[in-house]
Structures are given as C-alpha cells and as structure tokens.
N, C-alpha and C. Protein backbone atom coordinates (compact mmCIF):
# COMPACT_ATOMS: atom_id res chain seq x y z
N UNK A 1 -25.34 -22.98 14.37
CA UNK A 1 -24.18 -22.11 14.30
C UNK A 1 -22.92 -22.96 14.16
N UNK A 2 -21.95 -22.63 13.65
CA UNK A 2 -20.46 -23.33 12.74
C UNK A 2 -19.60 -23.38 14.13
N UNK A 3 -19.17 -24.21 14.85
CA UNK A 3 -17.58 -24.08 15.55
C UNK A 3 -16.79 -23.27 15.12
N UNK A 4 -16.02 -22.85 15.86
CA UNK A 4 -14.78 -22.58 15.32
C UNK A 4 -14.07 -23.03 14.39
N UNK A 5 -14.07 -24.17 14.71
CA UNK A 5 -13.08 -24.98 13.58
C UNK A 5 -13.72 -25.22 12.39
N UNK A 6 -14.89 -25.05 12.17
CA UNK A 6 -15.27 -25.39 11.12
C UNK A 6 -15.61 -24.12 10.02
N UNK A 7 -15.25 -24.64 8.70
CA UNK A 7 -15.35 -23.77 7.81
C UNK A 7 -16.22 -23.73 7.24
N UNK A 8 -16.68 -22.70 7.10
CA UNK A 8 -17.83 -22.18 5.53
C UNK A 8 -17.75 -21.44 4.47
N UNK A 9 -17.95 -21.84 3.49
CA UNK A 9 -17.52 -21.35 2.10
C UNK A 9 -18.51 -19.81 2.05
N UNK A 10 -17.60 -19.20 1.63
CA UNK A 10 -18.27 -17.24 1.49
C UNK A 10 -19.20 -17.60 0.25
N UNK A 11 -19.95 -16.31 0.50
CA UNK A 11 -21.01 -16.01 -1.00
C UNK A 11 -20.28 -16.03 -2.16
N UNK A 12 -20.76 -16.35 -3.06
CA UNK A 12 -20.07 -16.28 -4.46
C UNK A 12 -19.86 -14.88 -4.71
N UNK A 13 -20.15 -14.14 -4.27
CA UNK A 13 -19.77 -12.70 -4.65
C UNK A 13 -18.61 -12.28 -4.07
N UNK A 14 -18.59 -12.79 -2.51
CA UNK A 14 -17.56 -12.74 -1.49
C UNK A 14 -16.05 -13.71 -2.17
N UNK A 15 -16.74 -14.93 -2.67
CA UNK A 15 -15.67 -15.57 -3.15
C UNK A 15 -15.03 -15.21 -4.22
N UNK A 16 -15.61 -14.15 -5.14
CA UNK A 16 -14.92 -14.10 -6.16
C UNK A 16 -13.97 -12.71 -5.70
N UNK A 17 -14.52 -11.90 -4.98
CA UNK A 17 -13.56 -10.69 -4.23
C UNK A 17 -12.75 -11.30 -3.87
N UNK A 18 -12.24 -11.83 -2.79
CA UNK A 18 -11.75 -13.13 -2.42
C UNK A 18 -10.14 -13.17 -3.51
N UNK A 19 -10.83 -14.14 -4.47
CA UNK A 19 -9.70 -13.85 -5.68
C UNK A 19 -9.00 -13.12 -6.38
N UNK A 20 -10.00 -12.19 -6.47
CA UNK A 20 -9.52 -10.86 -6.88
C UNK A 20 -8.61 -9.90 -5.80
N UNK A 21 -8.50 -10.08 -4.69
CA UNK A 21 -8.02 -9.86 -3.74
C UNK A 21 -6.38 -10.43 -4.08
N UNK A 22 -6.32 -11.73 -3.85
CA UNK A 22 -5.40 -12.59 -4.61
C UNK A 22 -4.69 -11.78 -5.85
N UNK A 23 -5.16 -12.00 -6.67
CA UNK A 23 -4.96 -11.45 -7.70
C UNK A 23 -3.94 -10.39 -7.91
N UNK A 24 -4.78 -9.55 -7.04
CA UNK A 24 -4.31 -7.97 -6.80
C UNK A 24 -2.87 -8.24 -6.13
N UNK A 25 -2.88 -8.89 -5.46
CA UNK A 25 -1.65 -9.06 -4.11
C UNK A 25 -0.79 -9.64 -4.81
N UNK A 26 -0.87 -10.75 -5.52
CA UNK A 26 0.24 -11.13 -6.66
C UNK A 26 0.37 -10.02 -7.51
N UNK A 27 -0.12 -9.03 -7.59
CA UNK A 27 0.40 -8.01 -8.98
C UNK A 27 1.26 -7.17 -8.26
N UNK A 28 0.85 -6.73 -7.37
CA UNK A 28 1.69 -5.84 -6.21
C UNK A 28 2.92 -6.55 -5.77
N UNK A 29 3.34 -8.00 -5.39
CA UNK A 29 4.05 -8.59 -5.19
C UNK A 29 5.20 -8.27 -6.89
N UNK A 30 4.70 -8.80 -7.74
CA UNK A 30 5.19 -8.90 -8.78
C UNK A 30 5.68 -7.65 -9.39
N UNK A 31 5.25 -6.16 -9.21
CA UNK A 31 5.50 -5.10 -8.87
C UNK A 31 6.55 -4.52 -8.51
N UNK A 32 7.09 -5.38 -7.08
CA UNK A 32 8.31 -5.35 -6.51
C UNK A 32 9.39 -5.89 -7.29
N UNK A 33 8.72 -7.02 -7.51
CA UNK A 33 10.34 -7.87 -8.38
C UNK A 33 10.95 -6.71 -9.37
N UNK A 34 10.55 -5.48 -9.67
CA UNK A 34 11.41 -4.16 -10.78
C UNK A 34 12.37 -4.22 -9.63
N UNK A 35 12.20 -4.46 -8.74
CA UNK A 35 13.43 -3.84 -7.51
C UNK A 35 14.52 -4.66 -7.06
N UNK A 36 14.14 -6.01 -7.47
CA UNK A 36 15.28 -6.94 -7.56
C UNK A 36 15.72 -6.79 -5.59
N UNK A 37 14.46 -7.12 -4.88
CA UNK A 37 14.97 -7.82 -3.34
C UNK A 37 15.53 -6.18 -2.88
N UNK A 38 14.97 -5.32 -3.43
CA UNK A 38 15.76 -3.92 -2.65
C UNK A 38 15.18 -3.66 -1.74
N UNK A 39 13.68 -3.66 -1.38
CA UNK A 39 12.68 -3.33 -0.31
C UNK A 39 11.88 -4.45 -0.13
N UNK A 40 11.49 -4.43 0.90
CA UNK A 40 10.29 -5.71 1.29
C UNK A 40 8.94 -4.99 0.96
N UNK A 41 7.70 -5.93 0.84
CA UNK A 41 6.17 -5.07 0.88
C UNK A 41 6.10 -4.01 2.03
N UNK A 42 6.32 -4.52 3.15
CA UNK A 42 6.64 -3.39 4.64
C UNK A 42 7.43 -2.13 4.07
N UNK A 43 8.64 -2.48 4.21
CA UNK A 43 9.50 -0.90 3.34
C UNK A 43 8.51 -0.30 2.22
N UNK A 44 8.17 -1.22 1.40
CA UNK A 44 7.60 -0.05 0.30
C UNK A 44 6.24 0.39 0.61
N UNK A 45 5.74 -0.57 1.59
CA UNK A 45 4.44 0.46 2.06
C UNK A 45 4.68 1.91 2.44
N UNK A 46 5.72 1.81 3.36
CA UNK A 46 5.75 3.03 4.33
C UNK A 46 6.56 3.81 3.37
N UNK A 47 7.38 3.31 1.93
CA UNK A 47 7.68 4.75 1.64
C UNK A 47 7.04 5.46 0.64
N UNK A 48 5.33 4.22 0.02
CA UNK A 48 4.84 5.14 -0.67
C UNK A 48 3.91 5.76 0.42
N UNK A 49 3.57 5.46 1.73
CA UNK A 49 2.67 6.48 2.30
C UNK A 49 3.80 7.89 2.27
N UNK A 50 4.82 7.76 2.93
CA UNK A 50 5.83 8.75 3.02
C UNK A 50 5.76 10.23 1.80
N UNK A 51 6.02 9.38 0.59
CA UNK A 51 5.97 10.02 -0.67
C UNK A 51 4.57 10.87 -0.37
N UNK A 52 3.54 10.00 -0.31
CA UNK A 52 2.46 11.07 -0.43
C UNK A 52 2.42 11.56 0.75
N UNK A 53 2.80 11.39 1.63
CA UNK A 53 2.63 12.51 3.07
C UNK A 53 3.77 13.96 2.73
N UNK A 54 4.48 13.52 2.08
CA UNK A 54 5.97 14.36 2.25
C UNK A 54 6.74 14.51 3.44
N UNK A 55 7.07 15.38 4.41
CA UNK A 55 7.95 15.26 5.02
C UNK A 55 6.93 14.93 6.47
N UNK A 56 7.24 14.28 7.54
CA UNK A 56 6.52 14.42 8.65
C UNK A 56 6.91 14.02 9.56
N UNK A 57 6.27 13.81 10.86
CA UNK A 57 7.18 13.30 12.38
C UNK A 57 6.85 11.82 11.83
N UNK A 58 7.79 11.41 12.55
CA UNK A 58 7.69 9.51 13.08
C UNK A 58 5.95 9.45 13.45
N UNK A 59 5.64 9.88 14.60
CA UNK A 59 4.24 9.34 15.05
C UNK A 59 2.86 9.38 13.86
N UNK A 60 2.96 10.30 13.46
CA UNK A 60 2.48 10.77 12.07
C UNK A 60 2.72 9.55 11.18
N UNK A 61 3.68 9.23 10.79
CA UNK A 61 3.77 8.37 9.88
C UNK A 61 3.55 6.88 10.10
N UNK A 62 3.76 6.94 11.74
CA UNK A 62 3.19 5.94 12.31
C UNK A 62 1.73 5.62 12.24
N UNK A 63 1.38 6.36 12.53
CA UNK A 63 -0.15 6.69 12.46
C UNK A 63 -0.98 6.08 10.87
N UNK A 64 -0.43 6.93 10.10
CA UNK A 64 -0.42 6.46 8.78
C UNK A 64 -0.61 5.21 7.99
N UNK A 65 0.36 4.46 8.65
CA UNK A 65 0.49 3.35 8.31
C UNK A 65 -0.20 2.05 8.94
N UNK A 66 -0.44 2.48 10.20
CA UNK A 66 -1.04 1.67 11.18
C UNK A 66 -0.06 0.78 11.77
N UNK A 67 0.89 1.27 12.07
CA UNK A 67 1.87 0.32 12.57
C UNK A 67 2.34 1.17 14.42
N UNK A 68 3.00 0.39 15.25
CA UNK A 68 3.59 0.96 16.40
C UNK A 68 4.69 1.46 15.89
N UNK A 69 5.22 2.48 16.80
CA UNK A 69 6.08 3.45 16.51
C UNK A 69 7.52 2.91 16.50
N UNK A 70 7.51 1.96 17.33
CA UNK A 70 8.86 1.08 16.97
C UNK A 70 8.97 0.47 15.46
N UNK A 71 7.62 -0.37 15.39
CA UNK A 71 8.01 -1.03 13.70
C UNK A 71 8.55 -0.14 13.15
N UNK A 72 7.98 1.39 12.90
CA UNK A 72 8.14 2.75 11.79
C UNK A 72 9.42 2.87 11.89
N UNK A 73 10.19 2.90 13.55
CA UNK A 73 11.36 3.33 13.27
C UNK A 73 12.44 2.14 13.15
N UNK A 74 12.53 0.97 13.12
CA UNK A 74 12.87 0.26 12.65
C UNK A 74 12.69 -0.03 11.48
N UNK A 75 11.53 0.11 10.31
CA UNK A 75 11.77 0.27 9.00
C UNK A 75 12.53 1.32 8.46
N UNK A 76 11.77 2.44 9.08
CA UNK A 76 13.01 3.91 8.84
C UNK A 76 14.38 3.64 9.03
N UNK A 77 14.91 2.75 10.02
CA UNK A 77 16.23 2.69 9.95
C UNK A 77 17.31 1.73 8.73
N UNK A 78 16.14 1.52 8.68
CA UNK A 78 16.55 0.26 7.46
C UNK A 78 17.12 0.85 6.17
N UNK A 79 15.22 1.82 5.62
CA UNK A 79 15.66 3.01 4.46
C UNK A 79 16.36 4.02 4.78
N UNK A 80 16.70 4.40 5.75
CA UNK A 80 17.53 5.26 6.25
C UNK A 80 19.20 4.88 5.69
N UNK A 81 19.37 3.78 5.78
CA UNK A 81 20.33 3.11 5.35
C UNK A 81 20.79 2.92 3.92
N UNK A 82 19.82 2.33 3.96
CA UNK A 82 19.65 2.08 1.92
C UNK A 82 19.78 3.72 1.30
N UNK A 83 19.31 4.98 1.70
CA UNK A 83 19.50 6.11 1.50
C UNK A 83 18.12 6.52 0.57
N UNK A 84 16.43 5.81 1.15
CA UNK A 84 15.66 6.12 0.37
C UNK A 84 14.47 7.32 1.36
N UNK A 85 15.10 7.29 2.55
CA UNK A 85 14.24 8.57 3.15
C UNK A 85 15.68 9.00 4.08
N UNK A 86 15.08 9.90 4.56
CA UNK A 86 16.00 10.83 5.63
C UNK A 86 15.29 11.47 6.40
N UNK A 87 16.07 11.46 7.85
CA UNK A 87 15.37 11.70 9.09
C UNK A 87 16.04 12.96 9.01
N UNK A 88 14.75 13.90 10.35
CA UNK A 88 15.15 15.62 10.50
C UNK A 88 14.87 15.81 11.33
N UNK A 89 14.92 17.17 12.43
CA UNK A 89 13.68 18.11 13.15
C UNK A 89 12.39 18.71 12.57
N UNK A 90 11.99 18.50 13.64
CA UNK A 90 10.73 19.99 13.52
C UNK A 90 11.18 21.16 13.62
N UNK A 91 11.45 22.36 12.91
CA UNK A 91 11.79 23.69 13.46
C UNK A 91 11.24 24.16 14.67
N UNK A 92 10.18 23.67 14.80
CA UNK A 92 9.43 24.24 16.17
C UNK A 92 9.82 23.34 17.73
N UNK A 93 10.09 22.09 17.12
CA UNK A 93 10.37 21.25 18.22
C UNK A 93 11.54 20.17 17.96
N UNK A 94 12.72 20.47 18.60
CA UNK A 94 13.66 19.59 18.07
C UNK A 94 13.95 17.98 19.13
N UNK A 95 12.55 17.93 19.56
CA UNK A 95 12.36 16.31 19.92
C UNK A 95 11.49 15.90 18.97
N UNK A 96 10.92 16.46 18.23
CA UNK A 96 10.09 15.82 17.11
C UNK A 96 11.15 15.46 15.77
N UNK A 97 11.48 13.92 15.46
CA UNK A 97 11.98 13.48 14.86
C UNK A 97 10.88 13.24 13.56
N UNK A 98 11.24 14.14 12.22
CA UNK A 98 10.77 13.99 10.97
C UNK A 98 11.36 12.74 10.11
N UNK A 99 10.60 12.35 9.12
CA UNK A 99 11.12 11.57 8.11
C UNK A 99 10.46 12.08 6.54
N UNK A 100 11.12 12.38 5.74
CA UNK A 100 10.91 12.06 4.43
C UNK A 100 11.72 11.12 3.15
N UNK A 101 11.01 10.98 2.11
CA UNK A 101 11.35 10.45 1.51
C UNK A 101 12.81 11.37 0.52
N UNK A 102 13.52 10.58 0.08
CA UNK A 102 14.73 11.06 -0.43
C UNK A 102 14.33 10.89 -2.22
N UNK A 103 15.18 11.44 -3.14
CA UNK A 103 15.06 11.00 -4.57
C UNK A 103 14.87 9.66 -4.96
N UNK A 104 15.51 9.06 -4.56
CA UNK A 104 16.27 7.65 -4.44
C UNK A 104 15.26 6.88 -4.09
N UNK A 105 14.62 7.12 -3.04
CA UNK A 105 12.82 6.69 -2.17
C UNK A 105 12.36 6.91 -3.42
N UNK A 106 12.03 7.86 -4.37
CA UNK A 106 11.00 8.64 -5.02
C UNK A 106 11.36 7.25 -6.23
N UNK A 107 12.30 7.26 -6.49
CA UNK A 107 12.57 6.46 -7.69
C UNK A 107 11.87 5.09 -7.67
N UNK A 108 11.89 4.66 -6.00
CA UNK A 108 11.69 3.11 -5.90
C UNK A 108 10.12 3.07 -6.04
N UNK A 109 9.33 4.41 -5.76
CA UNK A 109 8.30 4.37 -5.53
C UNK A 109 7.38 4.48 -6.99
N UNK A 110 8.36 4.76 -7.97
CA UNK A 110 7.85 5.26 -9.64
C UNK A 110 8.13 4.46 -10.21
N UNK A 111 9.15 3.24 -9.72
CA UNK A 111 9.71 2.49 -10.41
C UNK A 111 8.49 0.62 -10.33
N UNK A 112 8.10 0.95 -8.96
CA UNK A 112 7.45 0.01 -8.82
C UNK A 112 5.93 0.16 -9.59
N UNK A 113 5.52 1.33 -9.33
CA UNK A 113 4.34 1.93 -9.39
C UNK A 113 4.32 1.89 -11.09
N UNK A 114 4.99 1.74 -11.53
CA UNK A 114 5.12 2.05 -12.95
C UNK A 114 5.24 0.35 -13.58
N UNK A 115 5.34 -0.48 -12.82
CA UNK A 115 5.96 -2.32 -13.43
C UNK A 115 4.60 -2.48 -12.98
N UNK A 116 3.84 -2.22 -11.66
CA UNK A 116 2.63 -2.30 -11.46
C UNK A 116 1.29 -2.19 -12.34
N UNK A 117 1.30 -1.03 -13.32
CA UNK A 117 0.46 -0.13 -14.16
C UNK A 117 0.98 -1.21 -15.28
N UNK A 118 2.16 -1.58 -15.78
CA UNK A 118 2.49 -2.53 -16.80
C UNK A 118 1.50 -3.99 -16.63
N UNK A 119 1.73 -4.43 -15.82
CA UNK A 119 1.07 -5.78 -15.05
C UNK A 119 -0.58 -5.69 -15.04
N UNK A 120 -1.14 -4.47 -15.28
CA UNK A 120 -2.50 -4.29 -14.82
C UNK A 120 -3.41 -3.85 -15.92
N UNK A 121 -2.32 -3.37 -17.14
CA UNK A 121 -2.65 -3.05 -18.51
C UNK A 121 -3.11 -4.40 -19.31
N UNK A 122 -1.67 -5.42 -18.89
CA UNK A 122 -1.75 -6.59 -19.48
C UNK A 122 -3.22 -7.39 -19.35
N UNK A 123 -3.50 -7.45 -17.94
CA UNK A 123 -4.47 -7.82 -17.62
C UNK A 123 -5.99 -7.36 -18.21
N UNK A 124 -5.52 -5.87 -18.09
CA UNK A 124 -7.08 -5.06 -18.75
C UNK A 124 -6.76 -5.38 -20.46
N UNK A 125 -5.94 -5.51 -20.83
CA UNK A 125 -6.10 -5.55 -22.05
C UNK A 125 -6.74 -6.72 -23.09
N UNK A 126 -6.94 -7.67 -21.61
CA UNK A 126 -7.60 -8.93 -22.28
C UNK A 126 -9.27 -9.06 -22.61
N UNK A 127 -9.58 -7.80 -21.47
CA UNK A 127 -10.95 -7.37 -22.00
C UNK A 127 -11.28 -6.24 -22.81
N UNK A 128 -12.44 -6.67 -23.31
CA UNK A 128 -13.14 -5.74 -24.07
C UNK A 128 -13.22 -4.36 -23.35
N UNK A 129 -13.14 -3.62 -24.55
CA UNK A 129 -13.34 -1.68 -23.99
C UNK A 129 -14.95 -1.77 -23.26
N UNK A 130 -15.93 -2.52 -23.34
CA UNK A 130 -17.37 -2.62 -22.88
C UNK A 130 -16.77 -3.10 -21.07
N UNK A 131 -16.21 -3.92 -21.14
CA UNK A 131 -15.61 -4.86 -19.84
C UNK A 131 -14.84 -4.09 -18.95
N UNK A 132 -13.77 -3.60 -19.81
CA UNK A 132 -12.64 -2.31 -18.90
C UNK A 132 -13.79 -1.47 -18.15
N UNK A 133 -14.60 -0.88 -19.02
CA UNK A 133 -15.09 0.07 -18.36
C UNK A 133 -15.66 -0.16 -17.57
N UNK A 134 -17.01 -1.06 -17.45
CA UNK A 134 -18.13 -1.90 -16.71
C UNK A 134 -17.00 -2.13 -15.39
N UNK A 135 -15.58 -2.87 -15.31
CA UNK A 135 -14.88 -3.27 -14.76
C UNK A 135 -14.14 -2.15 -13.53
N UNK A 136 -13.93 -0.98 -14.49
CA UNK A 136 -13.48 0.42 -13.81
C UNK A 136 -14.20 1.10 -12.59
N UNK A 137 -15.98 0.95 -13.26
CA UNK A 137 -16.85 1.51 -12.90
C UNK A 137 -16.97 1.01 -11.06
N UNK A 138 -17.01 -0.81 -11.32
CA UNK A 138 -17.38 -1.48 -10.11
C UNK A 138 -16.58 -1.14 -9.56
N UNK A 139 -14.84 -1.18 -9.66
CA UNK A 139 -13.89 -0.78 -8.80
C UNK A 139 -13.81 0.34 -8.46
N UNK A 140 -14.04 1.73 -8.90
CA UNK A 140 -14.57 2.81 -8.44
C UNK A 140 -15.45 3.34 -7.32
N UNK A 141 -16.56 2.22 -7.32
CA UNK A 141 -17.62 2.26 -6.16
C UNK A 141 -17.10 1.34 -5.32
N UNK A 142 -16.65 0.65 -5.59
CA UNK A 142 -16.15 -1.04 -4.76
C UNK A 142 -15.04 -0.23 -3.59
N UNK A 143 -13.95 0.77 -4.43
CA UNK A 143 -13.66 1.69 -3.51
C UNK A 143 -14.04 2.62 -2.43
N UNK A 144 -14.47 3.31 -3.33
CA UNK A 144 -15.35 4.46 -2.58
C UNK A 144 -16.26 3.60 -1.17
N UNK A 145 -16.98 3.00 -1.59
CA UNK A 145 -17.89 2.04 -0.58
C UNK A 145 -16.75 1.50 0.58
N UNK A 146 -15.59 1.08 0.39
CA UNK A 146 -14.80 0.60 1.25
C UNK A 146 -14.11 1.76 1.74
N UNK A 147 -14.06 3.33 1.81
CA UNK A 147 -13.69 3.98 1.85
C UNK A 147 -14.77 4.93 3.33
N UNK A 148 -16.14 4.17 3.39
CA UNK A 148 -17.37 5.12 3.68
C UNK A 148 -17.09 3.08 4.77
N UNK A 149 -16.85 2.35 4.60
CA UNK A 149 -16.30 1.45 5.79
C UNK A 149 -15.66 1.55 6.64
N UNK A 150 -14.05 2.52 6.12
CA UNK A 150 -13.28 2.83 7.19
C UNK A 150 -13.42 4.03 8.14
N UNK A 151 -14.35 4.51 7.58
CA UNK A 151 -15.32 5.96 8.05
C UNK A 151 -15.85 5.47 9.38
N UNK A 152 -16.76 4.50 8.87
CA UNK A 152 -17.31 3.77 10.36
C UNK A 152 -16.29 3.01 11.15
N UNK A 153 -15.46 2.65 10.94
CA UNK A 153 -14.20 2.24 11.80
C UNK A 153 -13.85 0.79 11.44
N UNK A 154 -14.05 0.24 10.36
CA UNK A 154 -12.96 -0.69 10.16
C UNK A 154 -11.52 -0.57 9.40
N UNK A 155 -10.76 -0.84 9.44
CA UNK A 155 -8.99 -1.00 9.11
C UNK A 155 -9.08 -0.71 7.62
N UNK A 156 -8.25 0.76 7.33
CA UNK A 156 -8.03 1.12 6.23
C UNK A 156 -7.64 0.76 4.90
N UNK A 157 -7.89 1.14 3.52
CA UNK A 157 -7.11 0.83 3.09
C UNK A 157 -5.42 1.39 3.22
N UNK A 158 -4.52 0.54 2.73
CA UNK A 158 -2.88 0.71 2.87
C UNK A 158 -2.34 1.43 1.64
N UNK A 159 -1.34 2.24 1.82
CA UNK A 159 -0.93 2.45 0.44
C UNK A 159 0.25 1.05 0.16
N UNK A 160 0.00 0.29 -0.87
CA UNK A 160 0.72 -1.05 -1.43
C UNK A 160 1.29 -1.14 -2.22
C-alpha cells in the first residue's frame, strides 16, 4: 500500500479524464474573459445557478450551490452591488430573505455562456462529424453516469 506522500499515476482512462477535466476548466475560465474581470468563477457560479432557480430564499440558494450561507450572502452582496441580482421577501414570510437574478445578471450569464459555446465549437470543429458524435455520445453517458453518482452521495455537479 502507497504512503501518503507518495504518488501514483491514475489509469489511462482516469488520466485522460483528468485532462479533459483541464481542458474543460480552461474553456470555462476563458469564457469569463467576455466579461473583462466583472465576476469571479464564484460570482458566476451562483448567478448561473440563480438564473436557473429564478427567484428564491438565501438558504435555498445556498443549498444549491453547496456553499455556507455566509459565503452566498457575501457573494450576493457583491452582485447585489454590481446590480446583477436583487434581494426581496417571501410574501408569506418577511424573515425569509429572497434573491434573484436581475437583467443585467441575465446578460452576464448569456454573455458568458455564449463565448463558452464559441470556444467549444472551435474545438469540436477540429473533429470529424463521425468523432463529434462518437464524442457527444460518451459525454452524454459520462454525464448521466455522474449524475446516478451524486444520487448515491458524492458532490454534485456545479453550474460553471
């Protein structure tokens, strides 16, 4: 059995996820740069979960994201600022502090999402229509399968 300290090289299958992992995270990174330093990866996580949640409490969105309720509202205060979500009540309970996303949120979130899809075309476009697809297919299940993981209880995927 390996120490601690000592390393072992993953399966080649593992290693090439691995990269592709990489990969992915530089495209998403690179994604951001449409925004020119306006949001960090943190901010734009939570305001594309936001976007697709629509309006909801803090804990909720906490929840969401997997973060403590302080980080949430300390990012919220941030976009709160910048003017890309806005805080509310609950009609039913006015200690329940809501957040949604604002136009302005919506923009950063179409704007990235959209330099993203540019970046990922480029990439697919270097393979063959036989490859894209073959390529689509694995990531499809590669999903789904990691999807039937967090089922059994390991750490979700994020919206990124």
């Amino acid at each position: 059995m390996a120490s601690a300290t000592q390393r072992t090289e993953p399966r080649a299958d593992v290693a090439a996820f691995e990269r592709l992992t990489q990969a992915l995270v530089g495209i998403t990174a690179q994604s951001l740069d449409a925004l020119e330093g306006t949001v960090t990866v943190s901010q734009f996580r939570l305001l594309r979960t936001l976007d697709g949640l629509g309006r909801v409490s803090s804990s909720t969105l906490a929840t969401a994201v997997g973060s403590a309720a302080s980080s949430v509202t300390r990012l919220v205060d941030k976009l709160e600022s910048a003017g890309y979500v806005a805080r509310g009540t609950d009609p039913h309970s006015r200690s329940i502090v809501t957040v949604e996303v604002t136009p302005a949120g919506r923009a950063v979130v179409t704007a990235v999402l959209a330099r993203r899809h540019v970046l990922l075309e480029t990439v697919l476009d270097a393979l063959s229509p036989e490859e894209r697809e073959r390529a689509a297919e694995a990531a499809a299940r590669f999903v789904l399968l990691a999807g039937d993981a967090v089922a059994a209880g390991a750490k979700g995927p994020v919206a990124l």
